[in-house]
N, C-alpha and C. Protein backbone atom coordinates (compact mmCIF):
# COMPACT_ATOMS: atom_id res chain seq x y z
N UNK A 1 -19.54 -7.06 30.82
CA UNK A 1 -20.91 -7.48 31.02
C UNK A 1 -21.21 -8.77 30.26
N UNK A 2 -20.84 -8.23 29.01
CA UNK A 2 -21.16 -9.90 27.99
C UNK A 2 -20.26 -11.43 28.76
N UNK A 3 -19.49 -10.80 29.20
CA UNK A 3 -18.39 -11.83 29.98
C UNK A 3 -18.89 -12.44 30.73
N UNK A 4 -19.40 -11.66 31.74
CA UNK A 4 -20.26 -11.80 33.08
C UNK A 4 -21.35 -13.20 32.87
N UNK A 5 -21.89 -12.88 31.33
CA UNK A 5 -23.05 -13.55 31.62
C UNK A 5 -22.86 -14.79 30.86
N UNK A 6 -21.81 -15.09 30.15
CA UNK A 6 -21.25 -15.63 29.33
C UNK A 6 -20.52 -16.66 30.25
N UNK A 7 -19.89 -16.31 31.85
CA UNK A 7 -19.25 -16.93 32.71
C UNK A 7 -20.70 -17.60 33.35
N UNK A 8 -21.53 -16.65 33.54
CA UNK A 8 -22.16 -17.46 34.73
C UNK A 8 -23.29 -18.23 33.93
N UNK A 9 -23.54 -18.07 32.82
CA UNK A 9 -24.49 -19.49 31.99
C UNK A 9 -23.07 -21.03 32.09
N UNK A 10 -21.82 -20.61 32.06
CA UNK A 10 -20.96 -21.87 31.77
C UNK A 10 -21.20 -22.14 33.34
N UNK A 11 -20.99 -21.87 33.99
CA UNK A 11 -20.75 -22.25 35.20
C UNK A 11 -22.15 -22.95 35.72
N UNK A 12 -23.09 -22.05 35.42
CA UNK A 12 -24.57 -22.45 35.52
C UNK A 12 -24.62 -23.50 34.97
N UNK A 13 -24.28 -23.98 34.23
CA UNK A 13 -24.28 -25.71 33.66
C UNK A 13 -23.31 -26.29 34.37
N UNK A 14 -22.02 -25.98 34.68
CA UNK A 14 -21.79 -27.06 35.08
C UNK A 14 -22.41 -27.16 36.85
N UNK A 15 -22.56 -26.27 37.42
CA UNK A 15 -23.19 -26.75 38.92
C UNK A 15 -24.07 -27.25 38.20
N UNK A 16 -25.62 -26.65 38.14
CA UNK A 16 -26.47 -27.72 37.59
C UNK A 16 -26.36 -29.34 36.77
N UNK A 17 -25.07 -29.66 36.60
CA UNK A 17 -24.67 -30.82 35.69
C UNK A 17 -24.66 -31.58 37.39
N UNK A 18 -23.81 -30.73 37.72
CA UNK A 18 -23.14 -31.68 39.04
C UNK A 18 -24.34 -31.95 40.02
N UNK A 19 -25.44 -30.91 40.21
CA UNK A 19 -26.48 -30.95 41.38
C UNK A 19 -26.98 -31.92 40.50
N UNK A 20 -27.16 -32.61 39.50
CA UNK A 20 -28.16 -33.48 39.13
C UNK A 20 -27.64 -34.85 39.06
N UNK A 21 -26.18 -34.79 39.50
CA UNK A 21 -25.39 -36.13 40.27
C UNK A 21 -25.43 -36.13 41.37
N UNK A 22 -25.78 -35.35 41.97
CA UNK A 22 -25.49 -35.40 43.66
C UNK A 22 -27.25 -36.32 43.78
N UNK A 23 -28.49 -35.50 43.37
CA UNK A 23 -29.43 -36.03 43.29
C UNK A 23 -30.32 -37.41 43.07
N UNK A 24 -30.52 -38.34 43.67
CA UNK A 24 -30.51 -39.52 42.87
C UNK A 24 -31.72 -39.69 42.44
N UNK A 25 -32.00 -40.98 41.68
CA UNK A 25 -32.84 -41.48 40.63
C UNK A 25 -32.97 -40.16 39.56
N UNK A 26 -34.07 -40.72 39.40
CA UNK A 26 -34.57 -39.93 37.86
C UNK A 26 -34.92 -38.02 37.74
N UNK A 27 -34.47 -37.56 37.35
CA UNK A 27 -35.27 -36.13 37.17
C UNK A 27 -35.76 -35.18 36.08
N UNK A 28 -37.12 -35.52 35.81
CA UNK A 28 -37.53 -34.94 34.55
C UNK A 28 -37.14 -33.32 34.34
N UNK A 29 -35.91 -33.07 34.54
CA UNK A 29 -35.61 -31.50 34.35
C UNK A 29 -35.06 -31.67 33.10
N UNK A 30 -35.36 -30.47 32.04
CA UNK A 30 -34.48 -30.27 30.55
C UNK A 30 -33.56 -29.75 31.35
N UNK A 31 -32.63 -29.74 30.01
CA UNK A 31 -31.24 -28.90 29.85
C UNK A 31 -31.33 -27.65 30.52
N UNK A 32 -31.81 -26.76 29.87
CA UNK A 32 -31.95 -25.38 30.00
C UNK A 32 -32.79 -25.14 31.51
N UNK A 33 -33.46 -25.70 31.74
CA UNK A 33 -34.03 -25.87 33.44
C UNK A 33 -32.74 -26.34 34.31
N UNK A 34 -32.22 -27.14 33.72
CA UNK A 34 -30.92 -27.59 34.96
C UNK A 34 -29.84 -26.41 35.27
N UNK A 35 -29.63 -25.78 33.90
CA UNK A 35 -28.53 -24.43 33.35
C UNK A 35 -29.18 -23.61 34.60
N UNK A 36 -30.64 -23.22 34.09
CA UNK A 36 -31.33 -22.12 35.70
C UNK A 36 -31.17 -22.40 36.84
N UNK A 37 -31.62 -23.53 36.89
CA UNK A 37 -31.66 -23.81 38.56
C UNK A 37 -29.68 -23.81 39.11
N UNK A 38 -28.96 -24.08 38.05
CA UNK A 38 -27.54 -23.80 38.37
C UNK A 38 -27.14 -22.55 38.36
N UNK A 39 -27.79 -21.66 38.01
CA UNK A 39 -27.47 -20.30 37.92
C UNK A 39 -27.96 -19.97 39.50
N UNK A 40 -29.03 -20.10 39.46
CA UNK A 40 -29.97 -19.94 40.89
C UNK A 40 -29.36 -20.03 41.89
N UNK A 41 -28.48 -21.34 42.28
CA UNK A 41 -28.17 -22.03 42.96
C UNK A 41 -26.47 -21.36 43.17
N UNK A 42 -26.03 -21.10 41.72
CA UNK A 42 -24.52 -20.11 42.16
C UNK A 42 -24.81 -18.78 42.69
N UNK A 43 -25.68 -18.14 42.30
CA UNK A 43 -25.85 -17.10 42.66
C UNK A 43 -26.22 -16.96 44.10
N UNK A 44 -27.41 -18.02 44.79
CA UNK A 44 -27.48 -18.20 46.19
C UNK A 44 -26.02 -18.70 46.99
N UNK A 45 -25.95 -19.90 46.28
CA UNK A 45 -24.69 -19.58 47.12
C UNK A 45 -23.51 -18.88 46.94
N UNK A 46 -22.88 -18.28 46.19
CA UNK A 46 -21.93 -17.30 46.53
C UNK A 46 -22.35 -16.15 47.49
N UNK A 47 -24.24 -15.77 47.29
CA UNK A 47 -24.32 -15.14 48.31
C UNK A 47 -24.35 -14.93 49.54
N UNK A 48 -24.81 -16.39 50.25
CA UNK A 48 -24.15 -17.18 51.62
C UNK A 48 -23.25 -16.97 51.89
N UNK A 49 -22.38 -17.71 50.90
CA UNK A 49 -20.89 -17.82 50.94
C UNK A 49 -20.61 -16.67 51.69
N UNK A 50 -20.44 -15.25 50.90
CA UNK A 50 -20.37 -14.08 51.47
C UNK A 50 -20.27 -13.66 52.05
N UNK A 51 -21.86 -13.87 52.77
CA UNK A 51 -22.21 -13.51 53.94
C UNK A 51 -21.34 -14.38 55.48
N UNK A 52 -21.53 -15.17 55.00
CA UNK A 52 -20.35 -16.64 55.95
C UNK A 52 -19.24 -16.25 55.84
N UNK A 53 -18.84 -15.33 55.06
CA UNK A 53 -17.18 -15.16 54.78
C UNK A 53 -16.92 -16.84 54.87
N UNK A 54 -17.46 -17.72 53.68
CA UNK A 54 -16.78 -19.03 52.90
C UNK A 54 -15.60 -18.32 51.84
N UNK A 55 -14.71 -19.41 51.43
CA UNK A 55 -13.69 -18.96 50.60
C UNK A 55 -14.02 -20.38 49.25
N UNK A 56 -13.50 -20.33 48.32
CA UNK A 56 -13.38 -21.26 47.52
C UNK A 56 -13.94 -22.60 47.57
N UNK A 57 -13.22 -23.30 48.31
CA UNK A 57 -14.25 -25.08 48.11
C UNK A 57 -15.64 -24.91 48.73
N UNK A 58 -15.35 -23.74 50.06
CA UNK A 58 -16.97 -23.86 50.96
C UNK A 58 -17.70 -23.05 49.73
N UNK A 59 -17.22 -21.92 48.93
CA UNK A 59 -18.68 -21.37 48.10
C UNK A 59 -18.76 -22.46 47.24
N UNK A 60 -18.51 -22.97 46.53
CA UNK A 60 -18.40 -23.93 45.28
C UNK A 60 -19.44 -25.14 46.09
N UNK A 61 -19.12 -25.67 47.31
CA UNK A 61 -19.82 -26.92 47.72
C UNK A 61 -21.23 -26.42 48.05
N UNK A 62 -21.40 -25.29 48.43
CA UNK A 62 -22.68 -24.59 48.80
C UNK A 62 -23.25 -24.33 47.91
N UNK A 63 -22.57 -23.88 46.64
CA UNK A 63 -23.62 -23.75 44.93
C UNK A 63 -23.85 -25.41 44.79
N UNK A 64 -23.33 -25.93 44.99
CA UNK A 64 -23.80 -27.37 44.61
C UNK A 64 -24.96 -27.50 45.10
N UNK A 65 -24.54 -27.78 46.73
CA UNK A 65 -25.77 -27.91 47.37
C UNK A 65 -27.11 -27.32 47.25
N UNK A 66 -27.41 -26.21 47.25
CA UNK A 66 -28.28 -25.18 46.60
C UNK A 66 -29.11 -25.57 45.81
N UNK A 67 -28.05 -25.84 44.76
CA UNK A 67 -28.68 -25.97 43.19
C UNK A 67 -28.97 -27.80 43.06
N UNK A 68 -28.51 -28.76 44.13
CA UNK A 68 -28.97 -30.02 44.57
C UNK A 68 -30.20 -29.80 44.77
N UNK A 69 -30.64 -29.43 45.87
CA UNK A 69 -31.81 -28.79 46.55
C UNK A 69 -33.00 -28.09 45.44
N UNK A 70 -32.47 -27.39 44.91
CA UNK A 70 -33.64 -26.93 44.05
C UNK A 70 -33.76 -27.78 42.88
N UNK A 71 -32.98 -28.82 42.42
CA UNK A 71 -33.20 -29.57 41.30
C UNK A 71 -34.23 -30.44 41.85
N UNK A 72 -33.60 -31.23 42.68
CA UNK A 72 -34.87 -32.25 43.61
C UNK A 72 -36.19 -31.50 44.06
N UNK A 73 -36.13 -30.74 44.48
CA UNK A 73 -37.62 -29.65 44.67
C UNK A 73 -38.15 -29.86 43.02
N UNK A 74 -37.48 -29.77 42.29
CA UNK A 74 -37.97 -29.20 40.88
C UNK A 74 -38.91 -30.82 40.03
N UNK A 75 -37.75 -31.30 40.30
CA UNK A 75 -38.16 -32.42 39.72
C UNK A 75 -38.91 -33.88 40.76
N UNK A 76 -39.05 -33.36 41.66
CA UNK A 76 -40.28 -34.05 42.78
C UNK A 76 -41.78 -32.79 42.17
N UNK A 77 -41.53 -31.56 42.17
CA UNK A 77 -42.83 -31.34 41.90
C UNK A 77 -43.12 -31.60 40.49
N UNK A 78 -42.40 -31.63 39.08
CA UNK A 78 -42.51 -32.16 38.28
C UNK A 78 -43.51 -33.21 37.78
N UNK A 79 -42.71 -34.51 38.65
CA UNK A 79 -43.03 -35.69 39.03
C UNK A 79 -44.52 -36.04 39.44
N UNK A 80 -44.89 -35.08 40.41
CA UNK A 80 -46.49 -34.95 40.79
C UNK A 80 -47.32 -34.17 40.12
N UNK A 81 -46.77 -33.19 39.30
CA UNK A 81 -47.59 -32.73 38.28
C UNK A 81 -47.78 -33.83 37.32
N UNK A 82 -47.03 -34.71 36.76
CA UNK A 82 -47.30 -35.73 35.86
C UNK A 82 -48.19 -36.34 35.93
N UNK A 83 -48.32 -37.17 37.32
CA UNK A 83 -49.16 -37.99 37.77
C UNK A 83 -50.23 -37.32 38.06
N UNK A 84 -50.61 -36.30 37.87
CA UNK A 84 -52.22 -35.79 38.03
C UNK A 84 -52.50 -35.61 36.82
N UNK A 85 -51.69 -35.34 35.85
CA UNK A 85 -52.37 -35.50 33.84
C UNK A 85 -52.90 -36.50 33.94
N UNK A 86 -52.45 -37.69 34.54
CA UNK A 86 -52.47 -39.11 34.13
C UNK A 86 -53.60 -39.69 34.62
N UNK A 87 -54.77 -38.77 35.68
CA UNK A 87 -55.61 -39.57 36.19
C UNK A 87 -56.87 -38.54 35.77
N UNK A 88 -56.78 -37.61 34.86
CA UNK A 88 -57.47 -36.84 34.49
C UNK A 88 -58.35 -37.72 33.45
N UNK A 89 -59.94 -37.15 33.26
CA UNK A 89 -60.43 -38.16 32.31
C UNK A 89 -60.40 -37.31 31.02
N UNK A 90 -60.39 -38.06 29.90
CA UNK A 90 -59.89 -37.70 28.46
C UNK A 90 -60.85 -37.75 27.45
């Protein structure tokens, strides 16, 4: 169990490392938000995968993608949350 979770936080960083290269320009996501959304994103896709009967490079390219997808979701709504602090009066 400790293994389990111990594997899928490492792994959870590195997809999330990689979805936030696939992504371009800027993305105000922390560390530990990128680690989730890479967890998120392995866990969806291996479950695709699965279901697709994918094997190895197709689950792995599909956690990418995934966890691509939800980083850019993350950090586009981010992005527009910012810009509404910014026009708030003070």
């Amino acid at each position: 169990m400790f293994v389990d979770i111990c594997s899928l936080l490492i792994v959870g960083a590195v997809i999330g490392a990689l979805a936030r290269l696939v992504v371009p320009g800027y993305q105000p996501v922390g560390l530990l938000f990128t680690v989730l959304l890479g967890i998120l994103g392995t866990i969806g896709g291996n479950f695709i995968a699965q279901e697709a009967h994918l094997h190895s490079v197709g689950r792995w390219a599909l956690a990418v993608g995934i966890s691509a997808v939800l980083v850019a979701i993350v950090a586009a709504m981010m992005r527009r949350g910012s810009h509404r602090n910014h026009h708030l009066p003070r």
